[in-house]
Each structure stands twice: as structure tokens, then as C-alpha cells.
N, C-alpha and C. Protein backbone atom coordinates (compact mmCIF):
# COMPACT_ATOMS: atom_id res chain seq x y z
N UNK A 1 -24.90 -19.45 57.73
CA UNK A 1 -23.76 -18.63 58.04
C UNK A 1 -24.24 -17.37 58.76
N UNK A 2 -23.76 -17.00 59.86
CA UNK A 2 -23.76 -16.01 60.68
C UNK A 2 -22.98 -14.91 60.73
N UNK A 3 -23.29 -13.02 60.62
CA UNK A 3 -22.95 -12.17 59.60
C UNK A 3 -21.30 -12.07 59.79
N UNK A 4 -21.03 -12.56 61.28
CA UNK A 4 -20.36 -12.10 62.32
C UNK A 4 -18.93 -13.10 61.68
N UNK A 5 -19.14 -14.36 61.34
CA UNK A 5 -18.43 -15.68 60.40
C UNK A 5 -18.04 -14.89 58.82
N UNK A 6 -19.25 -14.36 58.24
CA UNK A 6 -19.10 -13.73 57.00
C UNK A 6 -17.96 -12.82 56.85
N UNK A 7 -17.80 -12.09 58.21
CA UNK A 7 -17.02 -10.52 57.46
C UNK A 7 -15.72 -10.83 58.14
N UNK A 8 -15.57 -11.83 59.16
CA UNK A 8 -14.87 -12.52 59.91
C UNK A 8 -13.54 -12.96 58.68
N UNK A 9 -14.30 -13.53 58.06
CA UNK A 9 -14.06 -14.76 56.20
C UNK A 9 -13.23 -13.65 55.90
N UNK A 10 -14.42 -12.28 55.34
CA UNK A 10 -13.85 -11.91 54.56
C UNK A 10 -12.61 -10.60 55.13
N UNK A 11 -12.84 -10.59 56.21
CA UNK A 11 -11.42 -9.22 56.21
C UNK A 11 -10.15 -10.11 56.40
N UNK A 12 -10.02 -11.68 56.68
CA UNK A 12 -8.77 -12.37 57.00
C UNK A 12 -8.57 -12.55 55.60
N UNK A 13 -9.18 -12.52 54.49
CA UNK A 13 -9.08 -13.07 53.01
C UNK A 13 -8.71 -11.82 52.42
N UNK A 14 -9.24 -10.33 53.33
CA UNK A 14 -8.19 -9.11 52.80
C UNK A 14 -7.22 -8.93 53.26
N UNK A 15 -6.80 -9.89 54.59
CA UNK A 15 -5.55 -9.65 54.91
C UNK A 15 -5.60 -8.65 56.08
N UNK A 16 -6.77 -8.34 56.41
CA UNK A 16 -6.75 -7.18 57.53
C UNK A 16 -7.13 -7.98 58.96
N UNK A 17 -6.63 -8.11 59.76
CA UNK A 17 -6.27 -8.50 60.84
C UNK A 17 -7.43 -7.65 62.16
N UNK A 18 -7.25 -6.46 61.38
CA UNK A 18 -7.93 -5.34 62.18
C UNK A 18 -8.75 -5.90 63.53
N UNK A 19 -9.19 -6.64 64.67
CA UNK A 19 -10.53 -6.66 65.58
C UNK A 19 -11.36 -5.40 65.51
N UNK A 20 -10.75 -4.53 65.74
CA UNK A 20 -11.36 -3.44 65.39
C UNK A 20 -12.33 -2.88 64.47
N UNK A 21 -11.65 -3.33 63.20
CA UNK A 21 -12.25 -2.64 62.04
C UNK A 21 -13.80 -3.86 61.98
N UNK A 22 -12.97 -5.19 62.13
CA UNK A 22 -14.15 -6.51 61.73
C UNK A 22 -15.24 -5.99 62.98
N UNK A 23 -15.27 -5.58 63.91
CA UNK A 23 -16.24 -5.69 64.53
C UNK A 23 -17.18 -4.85 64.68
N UNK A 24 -16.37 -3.10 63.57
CA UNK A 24 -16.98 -2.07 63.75
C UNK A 24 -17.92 -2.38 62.06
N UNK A 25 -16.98 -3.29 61.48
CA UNK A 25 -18.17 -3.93 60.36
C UNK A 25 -19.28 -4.68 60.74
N UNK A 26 -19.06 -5.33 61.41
CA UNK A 26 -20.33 -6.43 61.83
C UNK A 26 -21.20 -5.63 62.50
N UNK A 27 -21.23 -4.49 63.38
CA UNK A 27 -22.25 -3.61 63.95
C UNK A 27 -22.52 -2.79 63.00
N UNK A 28 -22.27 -2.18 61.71
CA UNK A 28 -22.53 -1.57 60.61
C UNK A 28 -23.35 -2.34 60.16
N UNK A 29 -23.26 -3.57 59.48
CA UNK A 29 -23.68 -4.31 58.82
C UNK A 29 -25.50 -4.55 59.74
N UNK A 30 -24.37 -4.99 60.79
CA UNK A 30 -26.41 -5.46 62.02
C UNK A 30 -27.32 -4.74 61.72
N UNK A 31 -26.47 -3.21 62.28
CA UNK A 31 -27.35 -2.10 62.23
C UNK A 31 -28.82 -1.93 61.15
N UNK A 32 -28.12 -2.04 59.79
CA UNK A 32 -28.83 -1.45 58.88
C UNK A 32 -29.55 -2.67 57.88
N UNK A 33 -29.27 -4.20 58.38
CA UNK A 33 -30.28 -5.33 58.45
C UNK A 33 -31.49 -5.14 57.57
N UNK A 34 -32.17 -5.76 56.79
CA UNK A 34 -33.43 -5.24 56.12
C UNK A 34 -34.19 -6.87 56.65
N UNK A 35 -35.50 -6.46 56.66
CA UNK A 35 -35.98 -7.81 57.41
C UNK A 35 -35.86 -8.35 56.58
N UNK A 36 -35.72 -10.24 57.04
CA UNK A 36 -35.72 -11.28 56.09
C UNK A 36 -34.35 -10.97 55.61
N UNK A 37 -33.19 -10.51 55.62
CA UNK A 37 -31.88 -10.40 54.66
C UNK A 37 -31.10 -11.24 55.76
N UNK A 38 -30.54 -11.69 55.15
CA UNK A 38 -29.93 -13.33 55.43
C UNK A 38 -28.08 -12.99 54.12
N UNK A 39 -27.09 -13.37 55.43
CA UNK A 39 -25.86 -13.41 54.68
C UNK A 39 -25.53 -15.00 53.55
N UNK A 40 -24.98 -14.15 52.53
CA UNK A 40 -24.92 -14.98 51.43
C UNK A 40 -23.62 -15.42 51.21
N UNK A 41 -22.67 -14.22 50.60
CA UNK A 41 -21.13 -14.78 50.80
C UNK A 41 -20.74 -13.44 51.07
N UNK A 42 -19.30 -13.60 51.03
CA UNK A 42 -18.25 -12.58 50.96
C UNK A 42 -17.00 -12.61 50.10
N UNK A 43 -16.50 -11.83 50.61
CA UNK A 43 -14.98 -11.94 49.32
C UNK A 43 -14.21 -10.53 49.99
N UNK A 44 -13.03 -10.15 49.78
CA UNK A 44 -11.92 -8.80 49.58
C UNK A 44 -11.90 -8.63 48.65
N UNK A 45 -12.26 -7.01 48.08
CA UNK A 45 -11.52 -6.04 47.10
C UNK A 45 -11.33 -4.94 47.37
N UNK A 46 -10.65 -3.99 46.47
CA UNK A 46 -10.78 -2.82 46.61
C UNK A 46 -11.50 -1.74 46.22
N UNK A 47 -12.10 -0.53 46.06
CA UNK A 47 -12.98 0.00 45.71
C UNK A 47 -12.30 1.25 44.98
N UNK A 48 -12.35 1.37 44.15
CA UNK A 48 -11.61 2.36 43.45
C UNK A 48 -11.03 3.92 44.11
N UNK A 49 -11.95 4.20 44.68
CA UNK A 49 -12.17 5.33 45.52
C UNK A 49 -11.45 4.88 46.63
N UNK A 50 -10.77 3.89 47.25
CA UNK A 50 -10.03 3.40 48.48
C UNK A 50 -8.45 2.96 47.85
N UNK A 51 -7.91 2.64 49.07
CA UNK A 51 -6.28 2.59 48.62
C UNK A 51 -6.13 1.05 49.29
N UNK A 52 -6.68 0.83 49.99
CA UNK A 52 -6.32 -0.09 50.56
C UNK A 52 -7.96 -1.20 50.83
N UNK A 53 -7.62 -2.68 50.65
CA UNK A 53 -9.29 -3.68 50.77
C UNK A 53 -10.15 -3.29 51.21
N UNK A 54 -11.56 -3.34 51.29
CA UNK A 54 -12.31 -3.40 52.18
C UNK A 54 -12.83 -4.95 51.76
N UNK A 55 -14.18 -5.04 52.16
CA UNK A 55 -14.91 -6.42 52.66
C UNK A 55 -16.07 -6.10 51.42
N UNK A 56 -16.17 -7.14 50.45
CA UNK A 56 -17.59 -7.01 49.77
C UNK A 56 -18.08 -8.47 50.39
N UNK A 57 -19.55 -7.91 50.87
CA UNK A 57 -20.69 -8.58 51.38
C UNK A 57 -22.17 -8.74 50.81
N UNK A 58 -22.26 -9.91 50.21
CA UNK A 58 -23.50 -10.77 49.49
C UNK A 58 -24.61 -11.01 50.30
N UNK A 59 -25.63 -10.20 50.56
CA UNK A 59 -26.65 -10.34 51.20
C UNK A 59 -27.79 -11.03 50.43
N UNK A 60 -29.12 -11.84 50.70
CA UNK A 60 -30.59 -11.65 49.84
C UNK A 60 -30.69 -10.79 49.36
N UNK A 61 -30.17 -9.48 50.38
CA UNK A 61 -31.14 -8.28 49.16
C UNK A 61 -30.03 -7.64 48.37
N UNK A 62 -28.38 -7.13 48.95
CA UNK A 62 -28.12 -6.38 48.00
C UNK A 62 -26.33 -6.99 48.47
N UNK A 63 -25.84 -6.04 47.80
CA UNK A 63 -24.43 -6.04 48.13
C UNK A 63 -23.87 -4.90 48.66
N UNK A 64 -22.94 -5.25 49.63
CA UNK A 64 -22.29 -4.26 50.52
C UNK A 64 -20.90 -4.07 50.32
N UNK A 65 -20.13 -2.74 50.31
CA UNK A 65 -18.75 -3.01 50.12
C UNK A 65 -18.47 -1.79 51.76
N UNK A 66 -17.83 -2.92 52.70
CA UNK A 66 -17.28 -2.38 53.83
C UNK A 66 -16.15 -1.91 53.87
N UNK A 67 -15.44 -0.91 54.73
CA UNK A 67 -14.26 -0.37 55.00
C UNK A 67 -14.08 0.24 55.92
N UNK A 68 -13.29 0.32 56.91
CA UNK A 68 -12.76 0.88 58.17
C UNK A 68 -13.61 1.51 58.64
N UNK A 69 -15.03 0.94 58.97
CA UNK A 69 -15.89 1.61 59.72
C UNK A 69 -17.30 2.51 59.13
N UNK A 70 -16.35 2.86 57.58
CA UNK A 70 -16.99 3.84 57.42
C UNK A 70 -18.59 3.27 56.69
N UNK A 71 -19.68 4.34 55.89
CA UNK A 71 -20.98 3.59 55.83
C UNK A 71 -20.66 2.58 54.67
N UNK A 72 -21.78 1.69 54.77
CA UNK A 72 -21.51 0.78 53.63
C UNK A 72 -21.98 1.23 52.25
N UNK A 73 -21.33 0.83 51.17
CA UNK A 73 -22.02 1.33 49.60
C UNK A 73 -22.88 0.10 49.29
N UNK A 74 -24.28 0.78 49.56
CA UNK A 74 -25.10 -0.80 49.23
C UNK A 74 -25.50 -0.72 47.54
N UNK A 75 -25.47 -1.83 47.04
CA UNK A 75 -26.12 -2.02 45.66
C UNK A 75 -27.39 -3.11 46.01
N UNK A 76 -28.34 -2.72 45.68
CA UNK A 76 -29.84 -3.81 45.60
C UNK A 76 -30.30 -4.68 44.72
N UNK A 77 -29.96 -5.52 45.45
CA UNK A 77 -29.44 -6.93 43.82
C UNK A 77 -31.37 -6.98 43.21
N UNK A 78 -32.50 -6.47 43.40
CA UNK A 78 -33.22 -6.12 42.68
C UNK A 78 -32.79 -5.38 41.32
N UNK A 79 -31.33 -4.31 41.02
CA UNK A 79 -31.54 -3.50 40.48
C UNK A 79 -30.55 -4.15 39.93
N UNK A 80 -29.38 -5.14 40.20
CA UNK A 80 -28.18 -5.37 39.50
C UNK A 80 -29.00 -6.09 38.24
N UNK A 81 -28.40 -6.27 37.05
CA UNK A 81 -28.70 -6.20 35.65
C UNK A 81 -27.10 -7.54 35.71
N UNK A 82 -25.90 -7.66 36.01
CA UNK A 82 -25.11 -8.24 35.27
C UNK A 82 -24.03 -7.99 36.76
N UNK A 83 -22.92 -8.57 36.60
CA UNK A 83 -21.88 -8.93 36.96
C UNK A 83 -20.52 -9.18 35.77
N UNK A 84 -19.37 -8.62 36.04
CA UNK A 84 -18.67 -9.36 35.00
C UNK A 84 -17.26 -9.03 35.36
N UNK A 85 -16.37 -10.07 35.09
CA UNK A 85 -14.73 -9.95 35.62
C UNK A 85 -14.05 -9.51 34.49
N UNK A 86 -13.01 -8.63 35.40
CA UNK A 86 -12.22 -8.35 34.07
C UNK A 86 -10.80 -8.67 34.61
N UNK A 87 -9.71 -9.47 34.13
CA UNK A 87 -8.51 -9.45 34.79
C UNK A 87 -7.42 -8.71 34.40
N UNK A 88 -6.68 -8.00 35.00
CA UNK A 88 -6.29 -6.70 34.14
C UNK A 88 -4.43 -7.10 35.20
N UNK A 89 -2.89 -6.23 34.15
CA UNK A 89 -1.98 -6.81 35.49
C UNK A 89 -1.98 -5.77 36.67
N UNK A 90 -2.53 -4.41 36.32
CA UNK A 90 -2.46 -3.50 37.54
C UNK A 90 -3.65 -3.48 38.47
N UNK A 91 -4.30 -3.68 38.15
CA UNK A 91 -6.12 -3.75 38.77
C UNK A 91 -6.28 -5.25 39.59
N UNK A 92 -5.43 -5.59 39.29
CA UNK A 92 -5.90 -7.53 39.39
C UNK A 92 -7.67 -8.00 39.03
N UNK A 93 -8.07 -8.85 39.58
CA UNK A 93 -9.71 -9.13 39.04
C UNK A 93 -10.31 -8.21 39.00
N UNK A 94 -10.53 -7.40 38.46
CA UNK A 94 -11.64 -6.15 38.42
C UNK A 94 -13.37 -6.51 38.41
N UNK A 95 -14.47 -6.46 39.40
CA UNK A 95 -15.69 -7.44 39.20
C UNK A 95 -16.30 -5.59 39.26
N UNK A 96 -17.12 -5.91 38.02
CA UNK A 96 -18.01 -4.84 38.00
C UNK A 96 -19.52 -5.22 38.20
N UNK A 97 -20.25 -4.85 38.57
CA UNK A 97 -21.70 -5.09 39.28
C UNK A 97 -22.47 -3.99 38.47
N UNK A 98 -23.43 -4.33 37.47
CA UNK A 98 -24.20 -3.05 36.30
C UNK A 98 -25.45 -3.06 37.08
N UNK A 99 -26.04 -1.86 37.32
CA UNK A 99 -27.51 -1.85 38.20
C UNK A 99 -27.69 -0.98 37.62
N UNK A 100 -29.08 -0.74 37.84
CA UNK A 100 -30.04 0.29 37.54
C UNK A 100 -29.48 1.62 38.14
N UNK A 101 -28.78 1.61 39.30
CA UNK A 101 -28.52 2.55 39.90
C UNK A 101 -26.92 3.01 39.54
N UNK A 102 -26.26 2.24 38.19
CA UNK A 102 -25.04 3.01 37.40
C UNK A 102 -24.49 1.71 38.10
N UNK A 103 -23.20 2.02 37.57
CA UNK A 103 -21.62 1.15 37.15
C UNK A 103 -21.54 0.80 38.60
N UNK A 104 -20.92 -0.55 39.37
CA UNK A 104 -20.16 -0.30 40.82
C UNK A 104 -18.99 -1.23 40.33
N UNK A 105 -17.82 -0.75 40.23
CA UNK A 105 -16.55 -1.49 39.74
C UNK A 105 -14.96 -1.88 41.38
N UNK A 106 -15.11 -2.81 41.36
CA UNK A 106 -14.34 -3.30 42.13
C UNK A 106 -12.99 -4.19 41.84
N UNK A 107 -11.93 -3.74 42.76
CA UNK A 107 -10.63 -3.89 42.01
C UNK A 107 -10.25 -5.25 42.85
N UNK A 108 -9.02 -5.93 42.45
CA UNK A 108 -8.28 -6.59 42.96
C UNK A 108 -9.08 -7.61 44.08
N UNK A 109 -10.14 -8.33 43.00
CA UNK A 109 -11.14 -8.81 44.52
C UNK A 109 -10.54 -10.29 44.34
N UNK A 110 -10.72 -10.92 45.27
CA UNK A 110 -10.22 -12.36 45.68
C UNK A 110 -11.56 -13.11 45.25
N UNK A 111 -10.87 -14.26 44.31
CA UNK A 111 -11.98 -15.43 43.73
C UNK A 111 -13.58 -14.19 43.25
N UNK A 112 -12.74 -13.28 42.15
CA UNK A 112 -13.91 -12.82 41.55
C UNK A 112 -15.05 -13.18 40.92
N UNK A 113 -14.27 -14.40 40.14
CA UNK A 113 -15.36 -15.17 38.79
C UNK A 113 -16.46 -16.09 40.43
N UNK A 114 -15.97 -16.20 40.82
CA UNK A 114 -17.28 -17.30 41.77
C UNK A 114 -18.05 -16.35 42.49
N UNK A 115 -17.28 -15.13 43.05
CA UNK A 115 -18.17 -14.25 43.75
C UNK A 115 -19.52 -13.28 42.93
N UNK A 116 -18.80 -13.44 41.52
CA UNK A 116 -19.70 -12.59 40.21
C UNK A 116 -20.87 -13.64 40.08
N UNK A 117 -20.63 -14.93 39.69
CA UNK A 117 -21.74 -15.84 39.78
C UNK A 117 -22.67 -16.03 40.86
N UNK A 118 -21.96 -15.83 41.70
CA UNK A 118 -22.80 -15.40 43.44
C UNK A 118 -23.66 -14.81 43.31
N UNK A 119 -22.98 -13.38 42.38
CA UNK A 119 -24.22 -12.00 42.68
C UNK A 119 -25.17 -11.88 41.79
N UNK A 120 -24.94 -13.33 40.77
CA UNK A 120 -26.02 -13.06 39.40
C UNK A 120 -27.00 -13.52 40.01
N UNK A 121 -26.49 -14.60 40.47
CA UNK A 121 -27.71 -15.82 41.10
C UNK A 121 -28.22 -15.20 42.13
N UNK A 122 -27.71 -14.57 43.11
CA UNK A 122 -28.20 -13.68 43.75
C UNK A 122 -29.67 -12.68 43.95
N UNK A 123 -29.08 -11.82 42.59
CA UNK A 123 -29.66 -11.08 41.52
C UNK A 123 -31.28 -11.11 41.27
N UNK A 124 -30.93 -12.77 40.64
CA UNK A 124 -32.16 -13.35 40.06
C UNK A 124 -32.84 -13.47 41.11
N UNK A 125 -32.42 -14.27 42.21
CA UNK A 125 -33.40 -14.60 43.07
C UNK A 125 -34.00 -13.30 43.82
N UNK A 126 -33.70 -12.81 43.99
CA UNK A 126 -34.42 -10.88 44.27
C UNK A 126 -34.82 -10.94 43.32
N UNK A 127 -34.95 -10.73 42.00
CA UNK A 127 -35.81 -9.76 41.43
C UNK A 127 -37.22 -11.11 41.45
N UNK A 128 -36.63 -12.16 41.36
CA UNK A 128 -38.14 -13.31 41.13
C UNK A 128 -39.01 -12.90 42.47
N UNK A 129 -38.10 -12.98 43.56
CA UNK A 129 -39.36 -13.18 44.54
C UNK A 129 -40.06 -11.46 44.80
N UNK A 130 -39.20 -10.51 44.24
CA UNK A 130 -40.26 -9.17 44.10
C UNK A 130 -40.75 -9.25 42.88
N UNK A 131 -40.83 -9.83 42.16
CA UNK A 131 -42.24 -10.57 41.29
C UNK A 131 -43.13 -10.97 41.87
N UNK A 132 -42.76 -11.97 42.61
CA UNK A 132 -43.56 -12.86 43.27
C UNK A 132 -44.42 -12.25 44.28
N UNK A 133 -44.07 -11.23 44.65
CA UNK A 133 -44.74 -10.62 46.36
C UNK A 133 -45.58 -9.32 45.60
N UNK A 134 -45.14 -9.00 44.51
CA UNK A 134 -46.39 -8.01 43.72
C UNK A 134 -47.42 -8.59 43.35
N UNK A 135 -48.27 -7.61 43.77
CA UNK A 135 -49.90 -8.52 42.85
C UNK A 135 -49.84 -8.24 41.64
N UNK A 136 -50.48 -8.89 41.44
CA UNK A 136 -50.56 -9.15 39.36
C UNK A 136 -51.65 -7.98 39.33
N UNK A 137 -50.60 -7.41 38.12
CA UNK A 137 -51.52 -6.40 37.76
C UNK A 137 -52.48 -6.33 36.76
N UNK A 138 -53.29 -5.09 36.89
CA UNK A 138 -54.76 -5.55 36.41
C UNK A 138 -54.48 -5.58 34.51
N UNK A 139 -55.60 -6.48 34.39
CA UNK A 139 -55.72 -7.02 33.15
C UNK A 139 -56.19 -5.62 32.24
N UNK A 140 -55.46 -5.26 30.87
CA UNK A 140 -55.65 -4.15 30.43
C UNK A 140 -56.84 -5.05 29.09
N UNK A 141 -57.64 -4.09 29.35
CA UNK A 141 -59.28 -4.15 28.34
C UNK A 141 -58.91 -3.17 26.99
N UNK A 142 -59.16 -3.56 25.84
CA UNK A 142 -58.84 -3.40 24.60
C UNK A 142 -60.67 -2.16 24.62
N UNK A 143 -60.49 -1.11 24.31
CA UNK A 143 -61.21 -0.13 24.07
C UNK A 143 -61.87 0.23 23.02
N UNK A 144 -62.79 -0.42 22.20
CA UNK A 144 -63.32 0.55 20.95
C UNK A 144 -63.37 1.76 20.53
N UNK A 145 -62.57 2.12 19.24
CA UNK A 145 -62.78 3.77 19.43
C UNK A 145 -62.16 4.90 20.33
N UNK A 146 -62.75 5.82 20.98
CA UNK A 146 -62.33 6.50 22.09
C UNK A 146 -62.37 6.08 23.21
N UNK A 147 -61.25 5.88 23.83
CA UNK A 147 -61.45 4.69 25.03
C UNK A 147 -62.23 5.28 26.24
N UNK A 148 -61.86 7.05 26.61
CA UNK A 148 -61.93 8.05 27.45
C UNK A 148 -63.06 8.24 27.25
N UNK A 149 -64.28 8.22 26.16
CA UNK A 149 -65.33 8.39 25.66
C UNK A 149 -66.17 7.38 26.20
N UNK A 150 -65.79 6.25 26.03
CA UNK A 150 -66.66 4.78 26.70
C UNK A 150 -66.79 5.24 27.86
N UNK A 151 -65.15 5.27 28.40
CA UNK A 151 -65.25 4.82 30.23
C UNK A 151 -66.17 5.99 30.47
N UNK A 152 -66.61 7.17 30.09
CA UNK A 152 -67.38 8.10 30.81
C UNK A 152 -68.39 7.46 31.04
N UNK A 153 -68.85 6.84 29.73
CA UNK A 153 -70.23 6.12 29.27
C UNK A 153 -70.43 5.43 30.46
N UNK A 154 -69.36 4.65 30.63
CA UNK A 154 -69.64 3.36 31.25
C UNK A 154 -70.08 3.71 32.61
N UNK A 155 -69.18 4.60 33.43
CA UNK A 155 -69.22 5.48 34.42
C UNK A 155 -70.83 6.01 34.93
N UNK A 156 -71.58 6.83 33.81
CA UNK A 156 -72.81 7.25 34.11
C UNK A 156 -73.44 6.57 34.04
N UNK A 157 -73.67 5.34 33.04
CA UNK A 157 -74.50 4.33 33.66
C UNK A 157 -74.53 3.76 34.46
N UNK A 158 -72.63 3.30 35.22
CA UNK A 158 -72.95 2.86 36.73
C UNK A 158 -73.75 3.55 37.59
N UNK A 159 -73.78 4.96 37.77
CA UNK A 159 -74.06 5.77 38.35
C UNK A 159 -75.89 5.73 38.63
N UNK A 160 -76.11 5.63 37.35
CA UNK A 160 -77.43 5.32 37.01
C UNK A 160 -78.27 4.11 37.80
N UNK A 161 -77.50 3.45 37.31
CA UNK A 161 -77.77 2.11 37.84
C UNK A 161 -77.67 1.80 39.61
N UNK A 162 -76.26 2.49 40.17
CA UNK A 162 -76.48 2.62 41.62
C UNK A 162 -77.49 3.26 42.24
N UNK A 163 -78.48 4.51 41.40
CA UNK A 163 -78.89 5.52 42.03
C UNK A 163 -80.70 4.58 41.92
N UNK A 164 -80.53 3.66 41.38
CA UNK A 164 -81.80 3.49 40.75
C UNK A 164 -82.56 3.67 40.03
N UNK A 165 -82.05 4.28 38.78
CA UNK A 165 -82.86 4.87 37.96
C UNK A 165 -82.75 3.79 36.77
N UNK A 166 -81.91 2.70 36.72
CA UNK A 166 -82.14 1.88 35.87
C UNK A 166 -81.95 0.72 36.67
N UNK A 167 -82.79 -0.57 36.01
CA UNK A 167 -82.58 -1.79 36.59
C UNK A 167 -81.94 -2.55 36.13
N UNK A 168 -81.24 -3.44 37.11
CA UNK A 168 -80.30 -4.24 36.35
C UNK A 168 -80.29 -5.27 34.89
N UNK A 169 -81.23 -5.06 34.42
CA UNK A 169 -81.84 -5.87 33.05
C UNK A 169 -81.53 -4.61 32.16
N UNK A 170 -81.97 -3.50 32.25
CA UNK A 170 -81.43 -2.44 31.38
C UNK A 170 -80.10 -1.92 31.70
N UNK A 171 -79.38 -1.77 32.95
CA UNK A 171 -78.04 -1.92 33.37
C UNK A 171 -77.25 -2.10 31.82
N UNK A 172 -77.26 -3.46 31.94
CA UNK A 172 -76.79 -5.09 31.12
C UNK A 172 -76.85 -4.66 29.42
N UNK A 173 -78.14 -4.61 29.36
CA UNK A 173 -78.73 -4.01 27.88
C UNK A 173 -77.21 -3.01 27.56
N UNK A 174 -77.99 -2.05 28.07
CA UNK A 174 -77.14 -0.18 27.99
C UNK A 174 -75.34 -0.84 27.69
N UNK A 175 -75.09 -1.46 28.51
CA UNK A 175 -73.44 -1.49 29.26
C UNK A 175 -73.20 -2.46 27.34
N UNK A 176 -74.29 -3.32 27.21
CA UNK A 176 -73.88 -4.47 26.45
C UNK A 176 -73.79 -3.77 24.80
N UNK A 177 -74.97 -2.56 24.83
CA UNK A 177 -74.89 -2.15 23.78
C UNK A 177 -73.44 -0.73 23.11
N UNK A 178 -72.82 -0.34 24.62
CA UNK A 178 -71.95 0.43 24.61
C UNK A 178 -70.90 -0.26 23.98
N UNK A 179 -70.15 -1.49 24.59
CA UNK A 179 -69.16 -2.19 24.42
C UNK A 179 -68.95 -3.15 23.20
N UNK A 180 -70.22 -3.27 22.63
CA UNK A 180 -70.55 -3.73 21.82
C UNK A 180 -70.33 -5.58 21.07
């Protein structure tokens, strides 16, 4: 799906007709692109803070909620934690999105419950593959005693040992008898 199809979807599904507005979304949207982010889905709601739809947009990396041009409110589905619908009679579907970065609550969105499952799955798949692209971090060594006390230890004997003043057979010894 192509971004241009996506927001296309979703401003006729808000009912906004706009050329205008859809196209000043789709150059918003281009614009600010993160490499590798690839469109996922879309949907219409409203944003509490607005009176009238904008466009929520399901990217790889995060979610976007568009409106008449103006910037987008991105959420970074690294940070989303949950999704969840609430159906209420004045609010209509209410889909709230919980992130690290606080509450993002959205009103009256069209086919909420599938778009919420969207953004879990979503979600997951961001946070796995920034798992995946971190190096594994280093293996933590269990310390005898004063841990700050060893590593000095350990430290001046490297030192020792680089400078030449010990050979690597006493190196070994020293290091073996520190750690014990």
C-alpha cells in the first residue's frame, strides 16, 4: 500500500472530501518519512482537542493523527505499551493508545477494535526488531567482596602486565589469585 492510497482510504472513511486537505496530508506525511517506515493502515477519528475528523495513520514505526494540514501528533509504536476501545453514546469508539510518552485518546474512530489490534501488533513488531538491531549487552560478572576494590586490582595488573613488568605466566597467577 502506497501512503498516497492510505490517507486517500482514510479521509473518504472521515467523510472529508477535502483534495486539498488529502494532499496537504500526504506531503506532511512524505515529508517527515523515517527510513525503512512503510504504511500499515489507517482509519478516521477525532482527537479530542479537534471538533471535527482527522486521519489516524499506522506506520512501522509509529502512529500519526492528521488534520487540515496541520503537524502530525506522532506516537512511536516502540513506546506504545497497550491499545484499548472504549464505546461510549457521546464519544462513539473511543481508542486510547498508552505509551511511554502518556495517554493518546481518540474519539469516534471508525472500525476501532481492528485498528487497536493493528497498533498492538504493530507495537510488538517495533519494539522486537529494536531488540533485535541492539547489541546484546555485556555480560554482568558477579564481584567478590568490593567489586570497585578488585577492578582497581585488576586494572594495575593489566597495566603491569602491558608495561612489562610482569609476564604473562605471572599475569595469570596474580589475576587468578585476585578473583579467586
Amino acid at each position: 500500500m502506497e501512503w498516497t492510497d492510505l490517507i486517500d482510504t482514510a479521509f473518504r472513511v472521515a467523510g472529508n472530501n477535502n483534495q486539498a486537505n488529502q494532499a496537504e496530508a500526504v506531503r506532511t506525511v512524505e515529508a517527515s518519512v523515517i527510513d525503512g517506515e512503510k504504511p500499515v493502515a489507517s482509519t478516521a477519528g477525532r482527537h479530542p482537542d479537534h471538533f471535527r475528523k482527522g486521519v489516524l495513520v499506522l506506520t512501522t514505526h509509529r502512529l500519526l493523527f492528521l488534520k487540515d494540514g496541520k503537524p502530525p501528533i506522532p506516537v512511536p509504536l516502540t513506546a506504545v505499551t497497550d491499545a484499548t476501545v472504549a464505546r461510549t453514546k457521546l464519544n462513539g469508539d473511543v481508542l486510547t493508545v498508552v505509551a511511554l510518552t502518556g495517554a493518546h485518546r481518540f474519539e469516534d474512530v471508525i472500525k476501532a477494535d481492528v485498528f487497536a489490534e493493528q497498533v498492538r501488533e504493530s507495537a510488538r513488531l517495533a519494539r522486537t526488531a529494536t531488540a533485535l538491531a541492539k547489541p546484546a549487552a555485556p555480560v554482568a560478572v558477579a564481584l567478590p567482596g568490593d567489586g570497585g576494590q578488585l577492578i582497581g586490582q585488576l586494572e594495575r595488573l593489566a597495566a603491569l602486565h602491558a608495561s612489562g613488568a610482569l609476564t604473562d605466566d605471572e599475569f595469570s597467577r596474580a589475576k587468578q589469585r585476585l578473583i579467586g
